[in-house]
C-alpha atoms as a PDB file:
ATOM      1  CA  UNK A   1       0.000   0.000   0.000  1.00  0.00           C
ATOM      2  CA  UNK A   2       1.399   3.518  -1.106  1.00  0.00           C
ATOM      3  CA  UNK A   3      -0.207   6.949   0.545  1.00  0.00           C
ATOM      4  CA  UNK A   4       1.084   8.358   3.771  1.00  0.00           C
ATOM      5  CA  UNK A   5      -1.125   7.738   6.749  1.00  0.00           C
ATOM      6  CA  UNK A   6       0.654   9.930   9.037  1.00  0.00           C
ATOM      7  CA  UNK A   7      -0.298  12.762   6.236  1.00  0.00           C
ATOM      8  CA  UNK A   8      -3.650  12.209   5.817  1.00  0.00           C
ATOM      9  CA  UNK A   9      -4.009  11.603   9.989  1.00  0.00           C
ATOM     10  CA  UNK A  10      -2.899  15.323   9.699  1.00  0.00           C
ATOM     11  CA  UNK A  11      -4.825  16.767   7.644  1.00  0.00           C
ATOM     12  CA  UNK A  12      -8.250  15.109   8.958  1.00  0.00           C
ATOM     13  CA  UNK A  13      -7.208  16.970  12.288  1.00  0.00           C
ATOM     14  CA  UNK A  14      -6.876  20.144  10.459  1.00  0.00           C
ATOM     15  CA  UNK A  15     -10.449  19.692   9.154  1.00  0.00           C
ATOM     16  CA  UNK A  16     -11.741  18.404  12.077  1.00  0.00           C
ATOM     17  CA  UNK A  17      -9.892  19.267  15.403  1.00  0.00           C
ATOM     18  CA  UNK A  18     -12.886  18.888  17.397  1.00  0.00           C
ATOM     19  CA  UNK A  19     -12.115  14.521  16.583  1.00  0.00           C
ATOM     20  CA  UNK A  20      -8.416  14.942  18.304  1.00  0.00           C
ATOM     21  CA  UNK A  21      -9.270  13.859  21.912  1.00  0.00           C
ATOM     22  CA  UNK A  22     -11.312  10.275  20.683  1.00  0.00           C
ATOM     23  CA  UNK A  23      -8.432   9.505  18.192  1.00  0.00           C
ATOM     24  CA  UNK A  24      -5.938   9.448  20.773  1.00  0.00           C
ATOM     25  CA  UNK A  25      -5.217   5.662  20.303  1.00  0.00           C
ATOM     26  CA  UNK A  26      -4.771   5.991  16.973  1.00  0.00           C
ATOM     27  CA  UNK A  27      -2.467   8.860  17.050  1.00  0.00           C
ATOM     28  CA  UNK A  28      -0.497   7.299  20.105  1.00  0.00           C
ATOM     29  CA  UNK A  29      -0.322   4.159  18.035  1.00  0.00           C
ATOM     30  CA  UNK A  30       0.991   5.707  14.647  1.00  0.00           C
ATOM     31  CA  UNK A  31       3.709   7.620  16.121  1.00  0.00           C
ATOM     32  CA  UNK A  32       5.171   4.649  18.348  1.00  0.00           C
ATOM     33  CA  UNK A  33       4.791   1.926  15.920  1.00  0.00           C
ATOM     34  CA  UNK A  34       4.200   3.718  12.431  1.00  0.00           C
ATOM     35  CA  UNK A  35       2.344   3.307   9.244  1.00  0.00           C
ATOM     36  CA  UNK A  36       3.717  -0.698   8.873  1.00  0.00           C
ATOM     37  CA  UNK A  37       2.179  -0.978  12.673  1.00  0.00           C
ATOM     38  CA  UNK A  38      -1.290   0.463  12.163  1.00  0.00           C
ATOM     39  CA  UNK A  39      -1.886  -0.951   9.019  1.00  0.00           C
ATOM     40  CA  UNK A  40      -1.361  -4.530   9.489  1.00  0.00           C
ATOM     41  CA  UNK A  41      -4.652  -6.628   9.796  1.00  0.00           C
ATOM     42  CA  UNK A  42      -2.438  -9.135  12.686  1.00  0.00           C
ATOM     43  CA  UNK A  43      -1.655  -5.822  14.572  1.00  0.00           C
ATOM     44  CA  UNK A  44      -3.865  -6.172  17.788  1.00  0.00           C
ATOM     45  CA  UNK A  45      -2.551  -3.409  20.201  1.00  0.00           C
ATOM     46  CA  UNK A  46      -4.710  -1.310  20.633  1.00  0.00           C
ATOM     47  CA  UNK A  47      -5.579  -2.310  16.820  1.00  0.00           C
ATOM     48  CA  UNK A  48      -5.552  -1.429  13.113  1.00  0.00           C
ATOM     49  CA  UNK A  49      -6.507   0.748   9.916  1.00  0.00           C
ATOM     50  CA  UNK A  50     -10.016  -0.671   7.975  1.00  0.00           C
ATOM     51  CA  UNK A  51     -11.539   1.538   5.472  1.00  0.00           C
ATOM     52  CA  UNK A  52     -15.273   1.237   5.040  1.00  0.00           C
ATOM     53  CA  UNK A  53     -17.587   2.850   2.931  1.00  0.00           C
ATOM     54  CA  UNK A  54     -20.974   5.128   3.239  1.00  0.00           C
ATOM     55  CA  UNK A  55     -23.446   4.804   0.150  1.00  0.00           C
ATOM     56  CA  UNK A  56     -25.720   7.207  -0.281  1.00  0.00           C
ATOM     57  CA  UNK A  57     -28.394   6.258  -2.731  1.00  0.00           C
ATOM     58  CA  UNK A  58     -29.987   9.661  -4.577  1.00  0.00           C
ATOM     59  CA  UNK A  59     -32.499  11.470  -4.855  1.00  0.00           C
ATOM     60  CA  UNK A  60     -34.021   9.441  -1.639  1.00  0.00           C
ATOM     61  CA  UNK A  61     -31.081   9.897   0.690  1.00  0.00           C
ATOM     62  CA  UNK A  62     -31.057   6.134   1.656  1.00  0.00           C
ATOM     63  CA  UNK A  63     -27.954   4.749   2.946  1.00  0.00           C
ATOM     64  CA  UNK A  64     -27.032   1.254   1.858  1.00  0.00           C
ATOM     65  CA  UNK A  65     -26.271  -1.155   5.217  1.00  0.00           C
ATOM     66  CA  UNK A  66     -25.366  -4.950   5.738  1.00  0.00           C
ATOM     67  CA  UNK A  67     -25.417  -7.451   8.341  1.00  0.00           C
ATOM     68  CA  UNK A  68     -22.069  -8.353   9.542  1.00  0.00           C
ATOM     69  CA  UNK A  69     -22.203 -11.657  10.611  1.00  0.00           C
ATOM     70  CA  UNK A  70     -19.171 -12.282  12.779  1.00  0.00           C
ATOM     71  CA  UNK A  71     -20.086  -8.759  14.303  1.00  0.00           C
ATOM     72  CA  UNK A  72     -23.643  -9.625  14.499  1.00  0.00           C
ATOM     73  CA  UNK A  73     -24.069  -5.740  13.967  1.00  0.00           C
ATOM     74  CA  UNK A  74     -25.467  -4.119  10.883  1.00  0.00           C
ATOM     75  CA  UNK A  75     -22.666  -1.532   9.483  1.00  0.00           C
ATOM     76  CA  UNK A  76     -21.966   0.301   6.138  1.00  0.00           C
ATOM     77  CA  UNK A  77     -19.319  -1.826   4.065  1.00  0.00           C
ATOM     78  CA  UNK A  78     -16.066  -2.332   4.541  1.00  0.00           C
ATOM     79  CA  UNK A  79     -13.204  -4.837   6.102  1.00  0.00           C
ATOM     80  CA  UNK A  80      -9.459  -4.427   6.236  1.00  0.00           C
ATOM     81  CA  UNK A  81      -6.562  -2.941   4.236  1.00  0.00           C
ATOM     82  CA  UNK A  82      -5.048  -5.887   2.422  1.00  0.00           C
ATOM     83  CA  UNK A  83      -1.241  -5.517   0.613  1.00  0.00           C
ATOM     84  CA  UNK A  84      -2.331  -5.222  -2.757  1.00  0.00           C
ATOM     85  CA  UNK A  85      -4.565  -2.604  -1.864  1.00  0.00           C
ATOM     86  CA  UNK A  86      -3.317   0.388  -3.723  1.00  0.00           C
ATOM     87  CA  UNK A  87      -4.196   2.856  -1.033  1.00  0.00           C
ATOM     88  CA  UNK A  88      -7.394   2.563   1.606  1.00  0.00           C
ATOM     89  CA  UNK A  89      -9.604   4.453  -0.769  1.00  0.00           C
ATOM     90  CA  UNK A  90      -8.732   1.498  -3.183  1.00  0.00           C
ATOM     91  CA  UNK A  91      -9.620  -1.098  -0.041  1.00  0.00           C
ATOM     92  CA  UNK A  92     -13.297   0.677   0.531  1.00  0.00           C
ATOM     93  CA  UNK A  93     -13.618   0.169  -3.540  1.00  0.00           C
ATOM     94  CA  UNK A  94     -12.978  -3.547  -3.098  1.00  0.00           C
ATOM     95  CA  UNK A  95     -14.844  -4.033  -0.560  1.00  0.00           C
ATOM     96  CA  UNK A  96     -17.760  -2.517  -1.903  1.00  0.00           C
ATOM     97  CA  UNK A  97     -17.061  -4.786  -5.229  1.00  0.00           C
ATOM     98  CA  UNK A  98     -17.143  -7.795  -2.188  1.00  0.00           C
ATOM     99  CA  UNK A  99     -19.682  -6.670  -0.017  1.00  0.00           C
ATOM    100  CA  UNK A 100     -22.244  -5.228  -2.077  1.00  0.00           C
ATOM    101  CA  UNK A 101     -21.926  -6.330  -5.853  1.00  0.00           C
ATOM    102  CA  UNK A 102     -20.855  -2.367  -6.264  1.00  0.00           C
ATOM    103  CA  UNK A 103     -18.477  -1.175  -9.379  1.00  0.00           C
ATOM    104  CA  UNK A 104     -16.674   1.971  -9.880  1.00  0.00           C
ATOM    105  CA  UNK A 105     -18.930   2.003 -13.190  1.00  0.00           C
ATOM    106  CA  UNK A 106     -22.258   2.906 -10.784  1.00  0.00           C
ATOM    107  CA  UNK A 107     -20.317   4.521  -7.387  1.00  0.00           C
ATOM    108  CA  UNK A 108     -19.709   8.142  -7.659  1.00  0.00           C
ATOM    109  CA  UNK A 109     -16.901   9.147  -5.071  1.00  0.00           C
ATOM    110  CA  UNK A 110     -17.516  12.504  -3.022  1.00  0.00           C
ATOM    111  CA  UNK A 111     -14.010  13.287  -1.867  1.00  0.00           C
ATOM    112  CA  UNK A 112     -13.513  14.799   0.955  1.00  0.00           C
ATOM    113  CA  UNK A 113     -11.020  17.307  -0.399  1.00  0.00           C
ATOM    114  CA  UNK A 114     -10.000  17.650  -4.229  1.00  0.00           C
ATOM    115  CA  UNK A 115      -6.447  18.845  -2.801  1.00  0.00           C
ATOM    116  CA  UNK A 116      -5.885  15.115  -1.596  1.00  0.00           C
ATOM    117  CA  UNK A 117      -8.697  12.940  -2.483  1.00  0.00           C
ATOM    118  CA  UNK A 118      -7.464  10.144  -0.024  1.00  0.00           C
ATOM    119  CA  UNK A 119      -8.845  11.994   2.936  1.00  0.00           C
ATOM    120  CA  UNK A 120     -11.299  10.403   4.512  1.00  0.00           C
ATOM    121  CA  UNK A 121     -14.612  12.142   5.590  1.00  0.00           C
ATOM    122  CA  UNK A 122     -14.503  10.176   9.014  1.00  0.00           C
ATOM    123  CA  UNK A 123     -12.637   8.347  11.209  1.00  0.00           C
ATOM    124  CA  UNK A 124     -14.465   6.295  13.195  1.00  0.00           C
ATOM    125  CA  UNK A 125     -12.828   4.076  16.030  1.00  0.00           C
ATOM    126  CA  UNK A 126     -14.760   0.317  16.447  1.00  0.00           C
ATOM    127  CA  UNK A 127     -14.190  -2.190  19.337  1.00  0.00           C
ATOM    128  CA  UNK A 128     -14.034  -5.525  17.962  1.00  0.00           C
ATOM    129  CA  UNK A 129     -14.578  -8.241  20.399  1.00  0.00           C
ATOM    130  CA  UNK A 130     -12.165 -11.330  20.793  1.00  0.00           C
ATOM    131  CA  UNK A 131     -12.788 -13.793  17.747  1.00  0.00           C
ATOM    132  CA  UNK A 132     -11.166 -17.345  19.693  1.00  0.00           C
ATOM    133  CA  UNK A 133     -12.257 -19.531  15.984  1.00  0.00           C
ATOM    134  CA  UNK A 134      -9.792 -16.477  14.273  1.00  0.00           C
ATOM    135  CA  UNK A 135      -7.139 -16.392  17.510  1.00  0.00           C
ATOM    136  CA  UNK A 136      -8.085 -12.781  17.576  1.00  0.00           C
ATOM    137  CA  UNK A 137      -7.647 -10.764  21.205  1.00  0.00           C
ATOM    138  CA  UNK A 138     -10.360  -8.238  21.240  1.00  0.00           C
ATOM    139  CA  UNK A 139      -8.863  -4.863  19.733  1.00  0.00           C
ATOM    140  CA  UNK A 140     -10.078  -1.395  17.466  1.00  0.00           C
ATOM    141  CA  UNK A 141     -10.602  -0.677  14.018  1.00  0.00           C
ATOM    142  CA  UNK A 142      -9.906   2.893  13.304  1.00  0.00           C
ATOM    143  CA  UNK A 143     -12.267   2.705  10.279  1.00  0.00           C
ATOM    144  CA  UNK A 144     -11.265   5.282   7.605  1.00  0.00           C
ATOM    145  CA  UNK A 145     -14.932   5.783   5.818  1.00  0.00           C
ATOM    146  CA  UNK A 146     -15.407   7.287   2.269  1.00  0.00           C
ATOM    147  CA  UNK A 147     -18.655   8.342   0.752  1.00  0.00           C
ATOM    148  CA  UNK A 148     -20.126   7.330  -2.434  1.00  0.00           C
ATOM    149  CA  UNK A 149     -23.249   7.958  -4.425  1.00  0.00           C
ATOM    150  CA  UNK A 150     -24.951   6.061  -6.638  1.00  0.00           C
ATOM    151  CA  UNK A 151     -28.469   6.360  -7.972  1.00  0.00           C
ATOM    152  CA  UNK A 152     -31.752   5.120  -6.922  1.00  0.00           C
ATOM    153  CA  UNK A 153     -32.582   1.547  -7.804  1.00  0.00           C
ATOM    154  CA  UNK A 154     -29.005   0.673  -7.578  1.00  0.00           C
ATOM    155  CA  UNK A 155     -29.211  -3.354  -6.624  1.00  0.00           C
ATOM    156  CA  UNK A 156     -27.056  -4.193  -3.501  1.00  0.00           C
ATOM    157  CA  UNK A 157     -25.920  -8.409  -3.455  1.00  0.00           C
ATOM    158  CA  UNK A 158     -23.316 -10.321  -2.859  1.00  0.00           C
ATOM    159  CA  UNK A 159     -21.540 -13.599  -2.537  1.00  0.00           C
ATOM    160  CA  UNK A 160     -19.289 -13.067   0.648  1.00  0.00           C
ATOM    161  CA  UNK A 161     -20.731 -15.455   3.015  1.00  0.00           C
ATOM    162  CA  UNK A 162     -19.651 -12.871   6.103  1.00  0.00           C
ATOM    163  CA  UNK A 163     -22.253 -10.299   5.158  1.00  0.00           C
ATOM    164  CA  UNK A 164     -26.511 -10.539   4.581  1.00  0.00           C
ATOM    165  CA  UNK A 165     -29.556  -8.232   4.135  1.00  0.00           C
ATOM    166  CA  UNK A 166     -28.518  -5.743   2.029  1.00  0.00           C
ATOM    167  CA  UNK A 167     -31.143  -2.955   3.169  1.00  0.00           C
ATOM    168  CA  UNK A 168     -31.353   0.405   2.566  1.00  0.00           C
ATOM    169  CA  UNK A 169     -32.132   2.950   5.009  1.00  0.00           C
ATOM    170  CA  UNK A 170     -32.827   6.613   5.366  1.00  0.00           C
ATOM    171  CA  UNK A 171     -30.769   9.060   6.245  1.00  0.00           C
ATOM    172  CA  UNK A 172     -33.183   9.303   9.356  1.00  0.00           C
ATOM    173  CA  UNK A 173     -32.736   6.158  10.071  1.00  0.00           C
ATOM    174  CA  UNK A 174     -28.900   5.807   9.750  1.00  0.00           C
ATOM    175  CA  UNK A 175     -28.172   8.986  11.673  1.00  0.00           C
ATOM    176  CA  UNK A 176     -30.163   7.568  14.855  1.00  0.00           C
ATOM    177  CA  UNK A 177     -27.532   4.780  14.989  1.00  0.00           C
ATOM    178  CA  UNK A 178     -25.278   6.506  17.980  1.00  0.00           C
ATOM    179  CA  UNK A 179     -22.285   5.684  15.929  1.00  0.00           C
ATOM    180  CA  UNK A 180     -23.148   7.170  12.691  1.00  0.00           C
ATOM    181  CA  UNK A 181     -24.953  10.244  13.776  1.00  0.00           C
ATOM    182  CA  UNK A 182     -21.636  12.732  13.518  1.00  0.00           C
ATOM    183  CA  UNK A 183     -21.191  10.896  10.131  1.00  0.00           C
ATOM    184  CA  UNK A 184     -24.546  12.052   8.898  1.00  0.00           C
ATOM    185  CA  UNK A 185     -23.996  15.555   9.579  1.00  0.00           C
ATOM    186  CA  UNK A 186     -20.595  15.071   7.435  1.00  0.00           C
ATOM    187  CA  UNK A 187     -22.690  13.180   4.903  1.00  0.00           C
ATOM    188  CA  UNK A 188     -25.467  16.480   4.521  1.00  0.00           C
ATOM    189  CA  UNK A 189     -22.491  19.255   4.335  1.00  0.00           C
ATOM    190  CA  UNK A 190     -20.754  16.983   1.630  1.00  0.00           C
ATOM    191  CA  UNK A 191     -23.705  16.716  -0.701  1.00  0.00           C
ATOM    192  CA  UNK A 192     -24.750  20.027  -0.166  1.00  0.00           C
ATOM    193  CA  UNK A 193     -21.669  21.065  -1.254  1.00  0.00           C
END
């Protein structure tokens, strides 16, 4: 993976400096074990970079969300940098591809910033609980999400056995989830914008 984390950490506190105080692990973690240690999927402590992805279906405003089975939580898309992931914009494009059946030829990206269109719109910090079948100690995702549009009557599916019922919500909806509500505030200045 190319891109440098430590920049983009940077700039997403310039933008929002208010998020400082609950990415302290991450930031704490980056500068004492670097991009190699925050990156790595088998890096447990405190945890590791995912990228995920927010679609926003349009005109309705309906966000597109998915069971996660070994979570047993229903999230947006998304799952862990791998190597030949070009950047972790390129990982939330393959996982949508995975997760939802979801090309580049229908997702519009909304960057962020057209300065440095890896930015993230959100960092959002997860605690994963200890997977003993996948010898994983519980630990964080510091989930780098991206938004995308795509029109209504775009058809959601896929094949990956770890996610189900494709379903999407509105905005409404998705913002009353405690976890998502700063990100649909994001979500309504980007696409006014």
């Amino acid at each position: 993976m190319t891109g440098d984390i430590t920049q983009l950490y940077q700039q997403y506190i310039e933008v929002f400096p208010q998020e400082q105080d609950g990415l302290r692990l991450f930031e704490e973690q980056l500068r004492e074990q670097g991009e190699s240690g925050i990156i790595s999927r088998s890096t447990f402590d405190p945890g590791h970079i995912t990228a995920g992805a927010i679609i926003v279906a349009l005109p309705s405003r309906h966000v597109l969300m998915i069971d996660h089975l070994v979570l047993q939580k229903r999230l947006q898309p998304g799952g862990h940098v791998e190597p030949e992931d070009a950047s972790i914009l390129d990982a939330a494009y393959r996982e949508v591809l995975e997760e939802t059946g979801l090309g580049r030829d229908v997702l519009k990206y909304v960057p962020l910033s057209d300065q440095n269109p890896e930015l993230p719109f959100n960092i959002a910090v997860q605690d994963i609980p200890e997977n003993s079948a996948k010898r994983e100690p519980m630990h964080s995702h510091f989930d780098f999400w991206y938004l995308f549009v795509v029109p209504d009557g775009a058809e959601a599916h896929s094949d990956d056995i770890g996610v189900a019922n494709h379903r999407w919500v509105p905005m409404l909806e998705f913002a009353a989830g405690s976890e998502f509500t700063r990100a649909a505030e994001k979500i309504d200045k980007l696409l006014l914008s």
